[in-house]
PDB file of N, CA and C in Angstrom:
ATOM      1  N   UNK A   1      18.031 124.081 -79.333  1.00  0.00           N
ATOM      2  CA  UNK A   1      19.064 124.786 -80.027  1.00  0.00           C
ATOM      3  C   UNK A   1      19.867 125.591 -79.003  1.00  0.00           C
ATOM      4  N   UNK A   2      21.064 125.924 -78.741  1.00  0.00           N
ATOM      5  CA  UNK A   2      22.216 126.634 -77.969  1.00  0.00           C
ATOM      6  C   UNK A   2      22.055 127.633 -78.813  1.00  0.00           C
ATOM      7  N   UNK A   3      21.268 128.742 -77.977  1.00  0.00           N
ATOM      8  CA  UNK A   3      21.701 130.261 -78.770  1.00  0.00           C
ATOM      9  C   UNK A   3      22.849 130.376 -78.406  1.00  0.00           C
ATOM     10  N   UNK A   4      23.224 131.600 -79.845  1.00  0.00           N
ATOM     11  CA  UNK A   4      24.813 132.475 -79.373  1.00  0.00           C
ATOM     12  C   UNK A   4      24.850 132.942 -78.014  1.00  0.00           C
ATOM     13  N   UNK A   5      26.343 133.357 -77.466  1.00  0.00           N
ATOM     14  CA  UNK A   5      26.665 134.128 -76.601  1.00  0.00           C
ATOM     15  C   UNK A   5      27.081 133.194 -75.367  1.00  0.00           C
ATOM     16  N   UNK A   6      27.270 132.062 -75.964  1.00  0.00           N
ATOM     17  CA  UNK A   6      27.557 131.300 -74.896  1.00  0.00           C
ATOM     18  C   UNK A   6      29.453 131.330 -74.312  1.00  0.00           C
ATOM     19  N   UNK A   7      29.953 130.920 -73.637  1.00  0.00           N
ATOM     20  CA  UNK A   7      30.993 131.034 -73.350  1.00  0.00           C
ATOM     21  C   UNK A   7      31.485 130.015 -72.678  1.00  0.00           C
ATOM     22  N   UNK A   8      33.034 129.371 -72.348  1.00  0.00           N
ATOM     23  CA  UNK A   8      33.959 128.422 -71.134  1.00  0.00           C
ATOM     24  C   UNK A   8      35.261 129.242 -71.295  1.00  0.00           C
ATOM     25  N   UNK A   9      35.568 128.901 -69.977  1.00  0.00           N
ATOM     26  CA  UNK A   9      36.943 129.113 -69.418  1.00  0.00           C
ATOM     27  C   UNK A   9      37.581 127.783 -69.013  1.00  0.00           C
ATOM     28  N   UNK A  10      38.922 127.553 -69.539  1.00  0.00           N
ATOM     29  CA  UNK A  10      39.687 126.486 -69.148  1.00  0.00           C
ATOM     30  C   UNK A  10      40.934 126.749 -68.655  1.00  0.00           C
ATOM     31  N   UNK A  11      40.963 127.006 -67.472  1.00  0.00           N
ATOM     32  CA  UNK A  11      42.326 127.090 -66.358  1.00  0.00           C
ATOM     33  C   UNK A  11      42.903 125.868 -66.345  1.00  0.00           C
ATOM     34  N   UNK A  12      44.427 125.800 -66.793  1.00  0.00           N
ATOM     35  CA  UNK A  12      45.303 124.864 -66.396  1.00  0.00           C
ATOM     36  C   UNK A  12      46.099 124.868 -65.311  1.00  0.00           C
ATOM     37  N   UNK A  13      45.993 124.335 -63.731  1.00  0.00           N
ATOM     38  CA  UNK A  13      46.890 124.774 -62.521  1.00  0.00           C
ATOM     39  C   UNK A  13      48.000 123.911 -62.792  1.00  0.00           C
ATOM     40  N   UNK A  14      48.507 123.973 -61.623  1.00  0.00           N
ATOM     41  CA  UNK A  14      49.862 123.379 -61.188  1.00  0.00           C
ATOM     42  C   UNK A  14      49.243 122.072 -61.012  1.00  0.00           C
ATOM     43  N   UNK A  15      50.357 120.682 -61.287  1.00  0.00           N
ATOM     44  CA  UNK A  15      50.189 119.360 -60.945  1.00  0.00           C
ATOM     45  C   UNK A  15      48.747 118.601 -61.665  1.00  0.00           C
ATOM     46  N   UNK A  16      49.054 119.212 -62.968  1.00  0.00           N
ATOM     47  CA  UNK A  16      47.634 118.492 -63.490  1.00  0.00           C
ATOM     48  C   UNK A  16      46.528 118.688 -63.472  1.00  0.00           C
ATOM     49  N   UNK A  17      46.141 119.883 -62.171  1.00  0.00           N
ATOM     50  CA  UNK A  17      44.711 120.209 -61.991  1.00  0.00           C
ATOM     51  C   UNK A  17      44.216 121.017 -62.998  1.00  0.00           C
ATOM     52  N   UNK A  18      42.974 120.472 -63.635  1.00  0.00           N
ATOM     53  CA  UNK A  18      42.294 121.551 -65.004  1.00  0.00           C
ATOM     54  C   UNK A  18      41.080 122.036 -64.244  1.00  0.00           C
ATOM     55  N   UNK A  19      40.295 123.401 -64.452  1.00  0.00           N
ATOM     56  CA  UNK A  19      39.250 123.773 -63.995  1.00  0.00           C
ATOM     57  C   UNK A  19      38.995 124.658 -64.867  1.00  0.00           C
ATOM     58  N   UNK A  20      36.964 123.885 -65.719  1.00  0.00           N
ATOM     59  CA  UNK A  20      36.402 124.256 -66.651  1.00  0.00           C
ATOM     60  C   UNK A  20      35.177 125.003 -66.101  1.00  0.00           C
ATOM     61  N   UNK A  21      34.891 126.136 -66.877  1.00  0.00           N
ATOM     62  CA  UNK A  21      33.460 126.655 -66.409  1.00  0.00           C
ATOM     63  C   UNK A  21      33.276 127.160 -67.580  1.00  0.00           C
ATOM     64  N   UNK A  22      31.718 127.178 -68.186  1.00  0.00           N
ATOM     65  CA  UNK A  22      31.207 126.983 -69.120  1.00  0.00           C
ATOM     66  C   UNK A  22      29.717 126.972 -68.292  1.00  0.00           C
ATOM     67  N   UNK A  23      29.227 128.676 -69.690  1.00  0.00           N
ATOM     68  CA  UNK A  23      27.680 129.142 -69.562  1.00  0.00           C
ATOM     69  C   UNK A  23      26.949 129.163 -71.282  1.00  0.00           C
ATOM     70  N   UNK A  24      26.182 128.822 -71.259  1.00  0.00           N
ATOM     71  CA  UNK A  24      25.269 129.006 -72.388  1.00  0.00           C
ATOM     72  C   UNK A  24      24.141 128.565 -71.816  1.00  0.00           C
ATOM     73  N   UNK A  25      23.229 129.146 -73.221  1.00  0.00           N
ATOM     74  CA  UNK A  25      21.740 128.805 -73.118  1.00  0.00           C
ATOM     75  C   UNK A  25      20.724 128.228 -74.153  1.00  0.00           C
ATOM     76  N   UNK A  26      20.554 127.425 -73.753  1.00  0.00           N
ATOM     77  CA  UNK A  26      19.598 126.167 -74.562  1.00  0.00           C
ATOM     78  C   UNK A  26      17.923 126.982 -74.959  1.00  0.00           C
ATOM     79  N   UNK A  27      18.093 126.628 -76.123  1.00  0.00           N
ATOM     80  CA  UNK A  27      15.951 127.188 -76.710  1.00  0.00           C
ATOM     81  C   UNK A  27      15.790 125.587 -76.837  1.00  0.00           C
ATOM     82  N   UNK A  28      14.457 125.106 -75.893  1.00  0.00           N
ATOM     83  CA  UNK A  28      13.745 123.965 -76.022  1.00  0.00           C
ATOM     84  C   UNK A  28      12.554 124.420 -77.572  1.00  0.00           C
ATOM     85  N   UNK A  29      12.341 123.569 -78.056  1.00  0.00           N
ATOM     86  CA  UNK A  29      10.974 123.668 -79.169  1.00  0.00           C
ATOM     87  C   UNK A  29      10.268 123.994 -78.692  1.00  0.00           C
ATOM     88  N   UNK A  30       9.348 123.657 -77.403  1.00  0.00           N
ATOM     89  CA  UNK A  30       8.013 124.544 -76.847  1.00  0.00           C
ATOM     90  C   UNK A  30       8.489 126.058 -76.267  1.00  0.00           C
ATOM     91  N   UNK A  31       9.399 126.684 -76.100  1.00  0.00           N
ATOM     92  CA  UNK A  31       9.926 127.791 -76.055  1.00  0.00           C
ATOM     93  C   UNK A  31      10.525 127.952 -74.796  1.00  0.00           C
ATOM     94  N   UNK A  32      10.896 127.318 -74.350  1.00  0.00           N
ATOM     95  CA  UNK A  32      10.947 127.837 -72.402  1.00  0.00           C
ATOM     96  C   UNK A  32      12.946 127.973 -72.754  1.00  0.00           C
ATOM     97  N   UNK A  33      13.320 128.525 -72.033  1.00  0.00           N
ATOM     98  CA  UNK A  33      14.896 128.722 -72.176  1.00  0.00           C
ATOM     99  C   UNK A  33      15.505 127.879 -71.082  1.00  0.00           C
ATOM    100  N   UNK A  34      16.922 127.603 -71.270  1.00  0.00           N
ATOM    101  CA  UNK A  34      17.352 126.445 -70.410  1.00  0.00           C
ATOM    102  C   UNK A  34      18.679 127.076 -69.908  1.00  0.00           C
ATOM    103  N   UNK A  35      18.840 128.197 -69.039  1.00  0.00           N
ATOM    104  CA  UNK A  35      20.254 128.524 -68.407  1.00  0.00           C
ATOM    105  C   UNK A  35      21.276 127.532 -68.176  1.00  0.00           C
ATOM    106  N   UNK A  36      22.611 126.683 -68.828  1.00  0.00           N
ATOM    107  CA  UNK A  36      22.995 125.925 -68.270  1.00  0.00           C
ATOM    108  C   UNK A  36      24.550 126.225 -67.689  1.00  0.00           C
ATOM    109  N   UNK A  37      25.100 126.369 -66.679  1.00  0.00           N
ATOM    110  CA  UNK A  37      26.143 126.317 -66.134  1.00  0.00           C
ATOM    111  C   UNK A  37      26.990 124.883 -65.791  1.00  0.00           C
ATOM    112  N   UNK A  38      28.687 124.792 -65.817  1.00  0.00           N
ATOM    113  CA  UNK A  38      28.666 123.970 -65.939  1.00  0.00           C
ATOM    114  C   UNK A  38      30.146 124.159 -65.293  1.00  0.00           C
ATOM    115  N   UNK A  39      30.741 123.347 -64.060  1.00  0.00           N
ATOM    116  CA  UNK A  39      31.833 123.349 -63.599  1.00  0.00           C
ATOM    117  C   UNK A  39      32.581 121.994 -63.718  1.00  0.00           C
ATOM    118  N   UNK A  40      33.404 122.136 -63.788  1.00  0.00           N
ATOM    119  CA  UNK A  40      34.819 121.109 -64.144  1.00  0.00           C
ATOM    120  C   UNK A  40      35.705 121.111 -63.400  1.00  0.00           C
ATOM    121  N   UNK A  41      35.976 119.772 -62.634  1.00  0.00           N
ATOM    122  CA  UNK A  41      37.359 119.815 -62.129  1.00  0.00           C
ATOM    123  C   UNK A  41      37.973 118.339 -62.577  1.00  0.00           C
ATOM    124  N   UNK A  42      39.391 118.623 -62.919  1.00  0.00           N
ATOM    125  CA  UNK A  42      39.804 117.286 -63.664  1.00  0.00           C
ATOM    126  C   UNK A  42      40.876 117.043 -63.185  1.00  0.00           C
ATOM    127  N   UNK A  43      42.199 115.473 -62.961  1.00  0.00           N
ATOM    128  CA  UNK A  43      42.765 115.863 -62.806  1.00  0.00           C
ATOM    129  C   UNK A  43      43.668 114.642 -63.636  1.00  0.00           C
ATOM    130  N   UNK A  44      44.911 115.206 -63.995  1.00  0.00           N
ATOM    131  CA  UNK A  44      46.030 113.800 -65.141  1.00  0.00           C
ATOM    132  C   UNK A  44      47.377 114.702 -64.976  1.00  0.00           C
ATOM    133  N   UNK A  45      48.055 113.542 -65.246  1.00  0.00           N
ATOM    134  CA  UNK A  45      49.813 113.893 -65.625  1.00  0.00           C
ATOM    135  C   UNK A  45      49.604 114.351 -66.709  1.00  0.00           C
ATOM    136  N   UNK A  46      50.870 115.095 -67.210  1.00  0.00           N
ATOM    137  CA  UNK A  46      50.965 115.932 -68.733  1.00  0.00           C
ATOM    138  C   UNK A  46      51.106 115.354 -69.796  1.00  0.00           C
ATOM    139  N   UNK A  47      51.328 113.603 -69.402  1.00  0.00           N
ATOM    140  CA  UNK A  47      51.411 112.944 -71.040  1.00  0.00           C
ATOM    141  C   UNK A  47      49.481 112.200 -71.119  1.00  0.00           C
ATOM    142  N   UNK A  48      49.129 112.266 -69.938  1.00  0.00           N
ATOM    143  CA  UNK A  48      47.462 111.862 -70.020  1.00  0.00           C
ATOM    144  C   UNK A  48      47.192 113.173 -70.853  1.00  0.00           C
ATOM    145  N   UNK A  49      47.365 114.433 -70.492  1.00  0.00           N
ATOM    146  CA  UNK A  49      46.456 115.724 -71.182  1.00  0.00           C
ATOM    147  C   UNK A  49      47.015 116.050 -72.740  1.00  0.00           C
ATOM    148  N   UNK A  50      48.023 115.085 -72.549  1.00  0.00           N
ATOM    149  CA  UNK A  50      48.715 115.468 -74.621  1.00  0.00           C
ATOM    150  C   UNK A  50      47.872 114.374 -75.098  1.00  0.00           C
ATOM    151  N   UNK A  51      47.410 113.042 -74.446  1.00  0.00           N
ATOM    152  CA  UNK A  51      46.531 112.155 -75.273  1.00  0.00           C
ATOM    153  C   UNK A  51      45.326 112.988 -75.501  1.00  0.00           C
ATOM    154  N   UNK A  52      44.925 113.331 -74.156  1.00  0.00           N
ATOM    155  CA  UNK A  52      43.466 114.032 -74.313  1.00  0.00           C
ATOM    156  C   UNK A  52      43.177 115.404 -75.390  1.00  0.00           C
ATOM    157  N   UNK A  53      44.582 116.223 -75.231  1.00  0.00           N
ATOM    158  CA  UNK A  53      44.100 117.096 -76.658  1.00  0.00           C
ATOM    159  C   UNK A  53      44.268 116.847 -77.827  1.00  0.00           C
ATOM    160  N   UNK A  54      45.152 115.449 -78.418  1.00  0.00           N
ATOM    161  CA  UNK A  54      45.165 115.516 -79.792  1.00  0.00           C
ATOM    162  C   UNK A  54      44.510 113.923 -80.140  1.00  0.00           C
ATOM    163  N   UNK A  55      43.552 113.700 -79.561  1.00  0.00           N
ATOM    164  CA  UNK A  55      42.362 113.159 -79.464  1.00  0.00           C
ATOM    165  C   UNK A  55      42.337 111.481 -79.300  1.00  0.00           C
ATOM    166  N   UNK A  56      43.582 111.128 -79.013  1.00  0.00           N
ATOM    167  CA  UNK A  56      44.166 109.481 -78.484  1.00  0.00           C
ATOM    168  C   UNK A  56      42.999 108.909 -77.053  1.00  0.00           C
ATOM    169  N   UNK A  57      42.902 107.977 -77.071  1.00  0.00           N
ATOM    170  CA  UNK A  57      42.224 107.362 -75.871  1.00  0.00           C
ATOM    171  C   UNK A  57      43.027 107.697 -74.560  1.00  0.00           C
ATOM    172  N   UNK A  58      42.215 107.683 -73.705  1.00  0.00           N
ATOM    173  CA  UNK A  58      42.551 108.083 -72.061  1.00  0.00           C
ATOM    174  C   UNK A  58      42.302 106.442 -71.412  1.00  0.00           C
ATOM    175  N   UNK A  59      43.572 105.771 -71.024  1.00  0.00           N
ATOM    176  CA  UNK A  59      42.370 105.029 -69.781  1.00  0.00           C
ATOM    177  C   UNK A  59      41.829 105.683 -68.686  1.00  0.00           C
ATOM    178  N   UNK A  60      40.776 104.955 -67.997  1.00  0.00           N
ATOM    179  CA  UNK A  60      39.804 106.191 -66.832  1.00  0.00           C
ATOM    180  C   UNK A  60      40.694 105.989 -65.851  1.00  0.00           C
ATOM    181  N   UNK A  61      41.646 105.070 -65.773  1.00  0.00           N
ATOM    182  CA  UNK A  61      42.693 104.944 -64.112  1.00  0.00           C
ATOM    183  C   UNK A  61      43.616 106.015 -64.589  1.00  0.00           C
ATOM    184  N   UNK A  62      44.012 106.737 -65.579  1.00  0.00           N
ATOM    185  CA  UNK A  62      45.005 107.637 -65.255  1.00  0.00           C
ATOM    186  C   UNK A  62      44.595 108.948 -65.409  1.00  0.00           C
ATOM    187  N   UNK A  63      43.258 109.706 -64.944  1.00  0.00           N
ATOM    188  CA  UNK A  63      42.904 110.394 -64.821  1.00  0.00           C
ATOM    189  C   UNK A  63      41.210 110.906 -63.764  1.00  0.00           C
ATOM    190  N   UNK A  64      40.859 112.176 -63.315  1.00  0.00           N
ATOM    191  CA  UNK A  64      39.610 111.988 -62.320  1.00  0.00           C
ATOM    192  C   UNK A  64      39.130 113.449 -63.195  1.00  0.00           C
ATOM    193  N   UNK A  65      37.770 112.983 -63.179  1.00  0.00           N
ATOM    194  CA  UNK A  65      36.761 114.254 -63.535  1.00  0.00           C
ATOM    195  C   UNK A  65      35.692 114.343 -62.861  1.00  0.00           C
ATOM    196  N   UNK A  66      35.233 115.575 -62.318  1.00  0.00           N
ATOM    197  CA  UNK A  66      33.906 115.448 -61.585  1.00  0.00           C
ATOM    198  C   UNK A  66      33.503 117.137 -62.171  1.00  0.00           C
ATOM    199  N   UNK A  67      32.243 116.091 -62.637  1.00  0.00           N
ATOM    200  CA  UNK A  67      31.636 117.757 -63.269  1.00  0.00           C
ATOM    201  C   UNK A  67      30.108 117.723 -62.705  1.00  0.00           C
ATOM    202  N   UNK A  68      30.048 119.151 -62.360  1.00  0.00           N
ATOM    203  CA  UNK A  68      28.792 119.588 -62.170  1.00  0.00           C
ATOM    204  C   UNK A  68      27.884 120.738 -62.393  1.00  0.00           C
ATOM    205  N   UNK A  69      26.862 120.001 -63.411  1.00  0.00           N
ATOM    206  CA  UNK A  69      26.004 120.808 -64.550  1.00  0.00           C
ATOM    207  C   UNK A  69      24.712 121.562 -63.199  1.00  0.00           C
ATOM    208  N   UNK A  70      24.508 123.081 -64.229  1.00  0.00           N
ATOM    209  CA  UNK A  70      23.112 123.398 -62.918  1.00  0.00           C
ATOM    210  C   UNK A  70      22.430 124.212 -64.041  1.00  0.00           C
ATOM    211  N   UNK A  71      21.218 123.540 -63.877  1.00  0.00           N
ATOM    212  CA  UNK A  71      20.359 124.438 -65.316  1.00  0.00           C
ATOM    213  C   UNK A  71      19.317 124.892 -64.332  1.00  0.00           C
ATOM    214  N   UNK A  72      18.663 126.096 -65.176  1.00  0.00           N
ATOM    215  CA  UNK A  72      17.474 126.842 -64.938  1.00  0.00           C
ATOM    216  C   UNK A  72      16.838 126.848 -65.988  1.00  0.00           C
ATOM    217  N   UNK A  73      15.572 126.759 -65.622  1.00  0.00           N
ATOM    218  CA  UNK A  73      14.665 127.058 -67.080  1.00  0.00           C
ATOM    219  C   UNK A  73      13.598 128.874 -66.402  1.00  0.00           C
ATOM    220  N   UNK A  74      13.789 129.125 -67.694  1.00  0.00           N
ATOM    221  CA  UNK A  74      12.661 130.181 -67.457  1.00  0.00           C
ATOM    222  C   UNK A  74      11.619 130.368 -68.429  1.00  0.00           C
TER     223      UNK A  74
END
């Protein structure tokens, strides 16, 4: 389950570049907690990101994403 209090930030730069960061925290069933952080860098022209927000298909050649998740458990 994702307890509350979780949060993302979505920066839109210049020339298409998007940069996502995004924290919450996961409850596993045996109880242990799951810190997960999560960075985003993306990149498309402005008629790729009008498909992508009002929920039209993307082909993967007109756009790049590289994301990288970092969890902790405690």
């Amino acid at each position: 389950m994702i307890l509350p209090g979780g949060a993302d930030w979505n920066l839109v730069r210049s020339a298409g570049v998007v940069h996502l960061w995004a924290r919450y925290t996961l409850q596993i069933d045996s109880g242990p907690l799951v810190m997960i952080t999560t960075e985003v860098w993306a990149t498309q022209d402005d008629e790729t990101m009008m498909r992508v927000f009002s929920g039209q298909p993307v082909d993967r050649d007109d756009s790049y994403c590289h994301t990288h998740p970092v969890m902790r458990v405690t």
